[in-house]
Protein backbone atom coordinates (compact mmCIF):
# COMPACT_ATOMS: atom_id res chain seq x y z
CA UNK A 1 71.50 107.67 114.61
CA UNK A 2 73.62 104.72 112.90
CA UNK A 3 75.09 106.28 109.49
CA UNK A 4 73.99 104.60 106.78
CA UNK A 5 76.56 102.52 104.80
CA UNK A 6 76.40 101.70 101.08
CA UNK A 7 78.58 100.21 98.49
CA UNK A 8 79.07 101.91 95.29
CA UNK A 9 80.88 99.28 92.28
CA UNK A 10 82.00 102.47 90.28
CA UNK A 11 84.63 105.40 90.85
CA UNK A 12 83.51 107.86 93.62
CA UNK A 13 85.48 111.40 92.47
CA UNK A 14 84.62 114.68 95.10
CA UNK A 15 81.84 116.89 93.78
CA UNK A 16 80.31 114.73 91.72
CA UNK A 17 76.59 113.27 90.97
CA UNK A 18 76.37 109.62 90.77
CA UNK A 19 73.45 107.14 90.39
CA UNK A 20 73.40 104.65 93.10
CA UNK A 21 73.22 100.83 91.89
CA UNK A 22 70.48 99.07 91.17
CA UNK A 23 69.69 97.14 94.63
CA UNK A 24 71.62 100.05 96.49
CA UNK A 25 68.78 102.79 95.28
CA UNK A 26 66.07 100.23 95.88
CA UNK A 27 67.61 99.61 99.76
CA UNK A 28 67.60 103.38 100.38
CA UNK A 29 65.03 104.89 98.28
CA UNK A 30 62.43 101.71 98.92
CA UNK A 31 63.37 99.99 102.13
CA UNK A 32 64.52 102.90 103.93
CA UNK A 33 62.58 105.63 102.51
CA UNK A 34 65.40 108.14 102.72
CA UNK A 35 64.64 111.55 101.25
CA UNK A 36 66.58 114.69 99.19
CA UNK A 37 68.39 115.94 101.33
CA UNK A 38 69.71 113.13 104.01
CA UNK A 39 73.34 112.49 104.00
CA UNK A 40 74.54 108.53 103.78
CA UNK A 41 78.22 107.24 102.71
CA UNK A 42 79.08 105.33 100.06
CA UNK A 43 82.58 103.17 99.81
CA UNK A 44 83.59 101.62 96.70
CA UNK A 45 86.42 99.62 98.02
CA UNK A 46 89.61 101.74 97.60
CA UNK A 47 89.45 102.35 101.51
CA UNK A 48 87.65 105.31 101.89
CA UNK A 49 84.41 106.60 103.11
CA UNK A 50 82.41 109.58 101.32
CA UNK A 51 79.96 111.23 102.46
CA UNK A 52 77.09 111.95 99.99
CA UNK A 53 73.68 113.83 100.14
CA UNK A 54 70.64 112.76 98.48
CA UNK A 55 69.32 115.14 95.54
CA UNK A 56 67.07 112.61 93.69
CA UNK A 57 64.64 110.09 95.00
CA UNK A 58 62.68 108.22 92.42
CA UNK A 59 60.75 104.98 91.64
CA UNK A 60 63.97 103.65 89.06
CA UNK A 61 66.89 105.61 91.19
CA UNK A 62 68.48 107.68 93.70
CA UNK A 63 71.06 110.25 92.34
CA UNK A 64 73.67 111.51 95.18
CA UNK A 65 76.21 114.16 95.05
CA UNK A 66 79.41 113.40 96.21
CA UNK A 67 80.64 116.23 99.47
CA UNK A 68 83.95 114.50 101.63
CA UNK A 69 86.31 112.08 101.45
CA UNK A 70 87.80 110.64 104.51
CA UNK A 71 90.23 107.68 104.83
CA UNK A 72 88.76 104.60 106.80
CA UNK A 73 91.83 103.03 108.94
CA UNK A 74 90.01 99.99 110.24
CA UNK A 75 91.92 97.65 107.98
CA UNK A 76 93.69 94.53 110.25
CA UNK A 77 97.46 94.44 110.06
CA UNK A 78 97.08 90.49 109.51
CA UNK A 79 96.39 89.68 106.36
CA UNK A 80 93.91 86.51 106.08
CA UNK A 81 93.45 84.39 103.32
CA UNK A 82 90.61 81.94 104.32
CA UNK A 83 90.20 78.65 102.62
CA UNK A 84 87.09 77.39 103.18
CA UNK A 85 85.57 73.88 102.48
CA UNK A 86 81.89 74.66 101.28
CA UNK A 87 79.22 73.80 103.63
CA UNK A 88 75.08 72.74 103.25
CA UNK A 89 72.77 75.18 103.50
CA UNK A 90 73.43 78.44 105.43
CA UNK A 91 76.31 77.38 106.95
CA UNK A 92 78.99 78.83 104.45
CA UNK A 93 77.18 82.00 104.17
CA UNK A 94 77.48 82.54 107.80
CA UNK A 95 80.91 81.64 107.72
CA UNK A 96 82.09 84.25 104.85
CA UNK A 97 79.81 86.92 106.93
CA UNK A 98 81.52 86.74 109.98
CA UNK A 99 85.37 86.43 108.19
CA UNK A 100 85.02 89.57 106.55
CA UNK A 101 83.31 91.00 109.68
CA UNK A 102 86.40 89.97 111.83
CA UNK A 103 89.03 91.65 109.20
CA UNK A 104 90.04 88.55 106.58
CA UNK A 105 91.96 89.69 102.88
CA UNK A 106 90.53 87.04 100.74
CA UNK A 107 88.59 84.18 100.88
CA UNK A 108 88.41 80.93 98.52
CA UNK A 109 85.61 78.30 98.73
CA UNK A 110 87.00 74.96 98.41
CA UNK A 111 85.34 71.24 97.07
CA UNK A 112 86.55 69.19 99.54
CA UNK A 113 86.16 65.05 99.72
CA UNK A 114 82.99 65.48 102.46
CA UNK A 115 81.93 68.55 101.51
CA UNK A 116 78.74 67.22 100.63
CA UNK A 117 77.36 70.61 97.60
CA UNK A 118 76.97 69.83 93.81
CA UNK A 119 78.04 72.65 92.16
CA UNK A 120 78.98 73.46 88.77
CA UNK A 121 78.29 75.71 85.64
CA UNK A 122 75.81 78.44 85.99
CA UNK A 123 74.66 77.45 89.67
CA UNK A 124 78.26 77.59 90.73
CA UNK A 125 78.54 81.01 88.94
CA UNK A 126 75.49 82.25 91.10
CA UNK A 127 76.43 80.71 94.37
CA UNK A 128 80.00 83.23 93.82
CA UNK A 129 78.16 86.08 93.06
CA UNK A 130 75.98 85.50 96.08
CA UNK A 131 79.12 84.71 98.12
CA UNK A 132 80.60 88.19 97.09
CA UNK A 133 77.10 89.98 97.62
CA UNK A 134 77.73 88.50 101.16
CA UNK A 135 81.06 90.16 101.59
CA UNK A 136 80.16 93.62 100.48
CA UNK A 137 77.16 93.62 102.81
CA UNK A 138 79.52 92.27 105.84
CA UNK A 139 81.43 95.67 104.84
CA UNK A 140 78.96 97.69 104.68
CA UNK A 141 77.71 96.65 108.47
CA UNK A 142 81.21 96.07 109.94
CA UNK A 143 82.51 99.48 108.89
CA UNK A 144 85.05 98.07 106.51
CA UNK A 145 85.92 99.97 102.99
CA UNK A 146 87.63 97.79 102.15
CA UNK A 147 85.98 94.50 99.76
CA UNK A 148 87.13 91.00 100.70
CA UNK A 149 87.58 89.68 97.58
CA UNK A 150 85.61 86.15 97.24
CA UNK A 151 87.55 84.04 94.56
CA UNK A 152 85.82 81.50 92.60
CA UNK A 153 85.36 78.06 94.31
CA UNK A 154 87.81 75.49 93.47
CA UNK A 155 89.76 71.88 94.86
CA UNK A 156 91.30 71.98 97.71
CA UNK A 157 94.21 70.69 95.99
CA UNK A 158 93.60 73.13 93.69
CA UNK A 159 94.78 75.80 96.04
CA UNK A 160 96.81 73.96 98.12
CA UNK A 161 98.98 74.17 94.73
CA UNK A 162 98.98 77.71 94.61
CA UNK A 163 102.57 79.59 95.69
CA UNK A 164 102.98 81.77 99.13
CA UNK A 165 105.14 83.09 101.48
CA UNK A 166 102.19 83.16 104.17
CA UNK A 167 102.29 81.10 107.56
CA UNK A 168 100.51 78.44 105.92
CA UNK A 169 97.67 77.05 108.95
CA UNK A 170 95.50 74.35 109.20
CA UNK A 171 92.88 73.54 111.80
CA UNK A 172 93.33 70.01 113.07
CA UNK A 173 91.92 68.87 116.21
CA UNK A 174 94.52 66.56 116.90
CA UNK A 175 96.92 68.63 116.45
CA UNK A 176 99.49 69.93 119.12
CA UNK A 177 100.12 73.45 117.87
CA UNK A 178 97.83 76.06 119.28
CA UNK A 179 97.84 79.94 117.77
CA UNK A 180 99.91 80.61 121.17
CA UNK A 181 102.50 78.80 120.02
CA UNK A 182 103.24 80.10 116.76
CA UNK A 183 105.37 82.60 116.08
CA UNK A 184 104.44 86.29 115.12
CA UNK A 185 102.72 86.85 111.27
CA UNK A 186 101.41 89.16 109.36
CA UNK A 187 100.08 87.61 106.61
CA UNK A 188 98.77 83.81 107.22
CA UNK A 189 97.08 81.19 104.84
CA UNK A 190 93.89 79.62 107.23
CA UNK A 191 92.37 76.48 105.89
CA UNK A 192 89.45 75.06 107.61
CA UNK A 193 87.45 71.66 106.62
CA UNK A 194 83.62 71.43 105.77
CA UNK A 195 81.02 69.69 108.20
CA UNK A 196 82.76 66.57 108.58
CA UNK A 197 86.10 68.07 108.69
CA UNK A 198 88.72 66.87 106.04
CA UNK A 199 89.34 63.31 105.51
CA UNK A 200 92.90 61.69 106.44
CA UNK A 201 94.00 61.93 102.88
CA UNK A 202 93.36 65.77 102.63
CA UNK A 203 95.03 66.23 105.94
CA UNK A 204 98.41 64.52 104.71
CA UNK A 205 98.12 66.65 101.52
CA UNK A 206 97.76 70.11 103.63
CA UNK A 207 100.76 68.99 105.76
CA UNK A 208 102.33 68.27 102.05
CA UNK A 209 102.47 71.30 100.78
CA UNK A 210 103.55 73.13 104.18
CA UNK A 211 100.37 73.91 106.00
CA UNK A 212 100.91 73.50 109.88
CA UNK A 213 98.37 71.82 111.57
CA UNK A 214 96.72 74.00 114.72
CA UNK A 215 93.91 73.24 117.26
CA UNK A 216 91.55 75.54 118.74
CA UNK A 217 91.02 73.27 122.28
CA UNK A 218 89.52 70.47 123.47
CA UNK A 219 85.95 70.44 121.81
CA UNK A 220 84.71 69.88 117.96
CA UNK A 221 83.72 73.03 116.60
CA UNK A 222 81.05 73.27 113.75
CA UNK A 223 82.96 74.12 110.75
CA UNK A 224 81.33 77.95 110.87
CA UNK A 225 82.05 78.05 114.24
CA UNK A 226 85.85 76.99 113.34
CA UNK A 227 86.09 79.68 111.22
CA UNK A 228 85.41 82.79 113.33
CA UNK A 229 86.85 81.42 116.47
CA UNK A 230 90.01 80.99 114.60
CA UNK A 231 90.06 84.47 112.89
CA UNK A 232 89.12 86.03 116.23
CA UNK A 233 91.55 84.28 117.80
CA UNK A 234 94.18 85.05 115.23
CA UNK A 235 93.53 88.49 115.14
CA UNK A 236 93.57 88.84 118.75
CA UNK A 237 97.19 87.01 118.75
CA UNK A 238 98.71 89.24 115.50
CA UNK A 239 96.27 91.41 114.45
CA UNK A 240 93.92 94.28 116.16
CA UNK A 241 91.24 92.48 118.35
CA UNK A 242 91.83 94.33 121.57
């Protein structure tokens, strides 16, 4: 039987009796209907994996005591930071779900020219905290213990502005560059249009401020589809996608 994988926001310290979170006591006391005495495992983010055993099952919460610690080496070598131009609909939650499920670092929604969303003020506050909600439950299925963080959603200028020393990439179907061709990297900057893809002003801007421009074949991917072809690809280049 599959362990059972939850993520903990607070300090996990051997020995101890913690109360699960909110929506974490509701998935396992409620929707799983675990009892005293089962054994699940918690993460918190610092890269390790505990293993806890139920001693409270209530209505309001689920109280755990803390038994091992082990360390959870499933982390990539690469280093992704995925820029991502916001997408309608499910489309950019399916794209953050499968990047953190195929190893990225970070991630950073971007407003781009086509990329079609009005958000702002409190809506834009939710759609982040949703976003991060995302990664954390991509974790919990992949096996990572490790969060992705989610930054807020900004311009793709914006964070085309921002300084690095990563292979800087961007996916552009007329592009000659393929993944093959580049050379070896461990920590690379991937930016990837919205449904539309980006708009000939945006692309001289990326190649501006030093992003390469690399395509992933001969056919027009969806931009979700974009995304984890090119992380799976990537990772099967420079990271650990045997």
């Amino acid at each position: 039987m599959r362990t059972v994988r939850i993520y903990h926001s607070g300090p996990i310290q051997l020995g101890s009796t913690l109360m699960l979170d909110e929506d974490a006591a509701n998935h396992v006391g409620r929707v799983l209907r675990m009892q005293t005495g089962q054994i699940l495992q918690l993460f918190n983010g610092d890269g390790n994996n505990y293993a806890v055993t139920i001693t409270e099952v209530s209505k309001k919460q689920v109280l755990v005591q803390v038994e091992t610690l082990a360390a959870n080496p499933v982390e990539s070598p690469l280093r992704i930071h995925l820029g991502q131009g916001i997408s309608r609909g499910d489309r950019m939650d399916f794209a953050i779900q499968k990047a953190v499920e195929l190893g990225v670092t970070e991630i950073t929604p971007l407003f781009t020219e086509r990329c079609g969303v009005k958000l702002d003020g409190e809506r834009l506050a939710k759609r982040n905290e949703q976003w991060q909600k995302i990664a954390i439950s991509a974790c919990e299925q992949s096996g990572r213990s490790v969060v992705p963080t989610v930054h807020p959603a900004i311009s793709l200028a914006a964070w085309l502005a921002q300084p690095t020393k990563e292979l800087a990439l961007t996916l552009d179907p007329r592009a000659s560059a393929t993944i093959k061709t580049l050379a070896p990297a461990l920590a690379i900057r991937l930016v990837i249009g919205p449904e539309g893809g980006f708009t000939e002003h945006e692309v001289a801007i990326t190649a501006s401020a030093g992003f390469n421009g690399i395509q992933l074949g001969p056919r027009i991917l969806r931009t979700e589809t974009a995304a984890l072809t090119a992380i799976s690809a990537l990772q099967l280049q420079f990271g650990d996608l045997a």
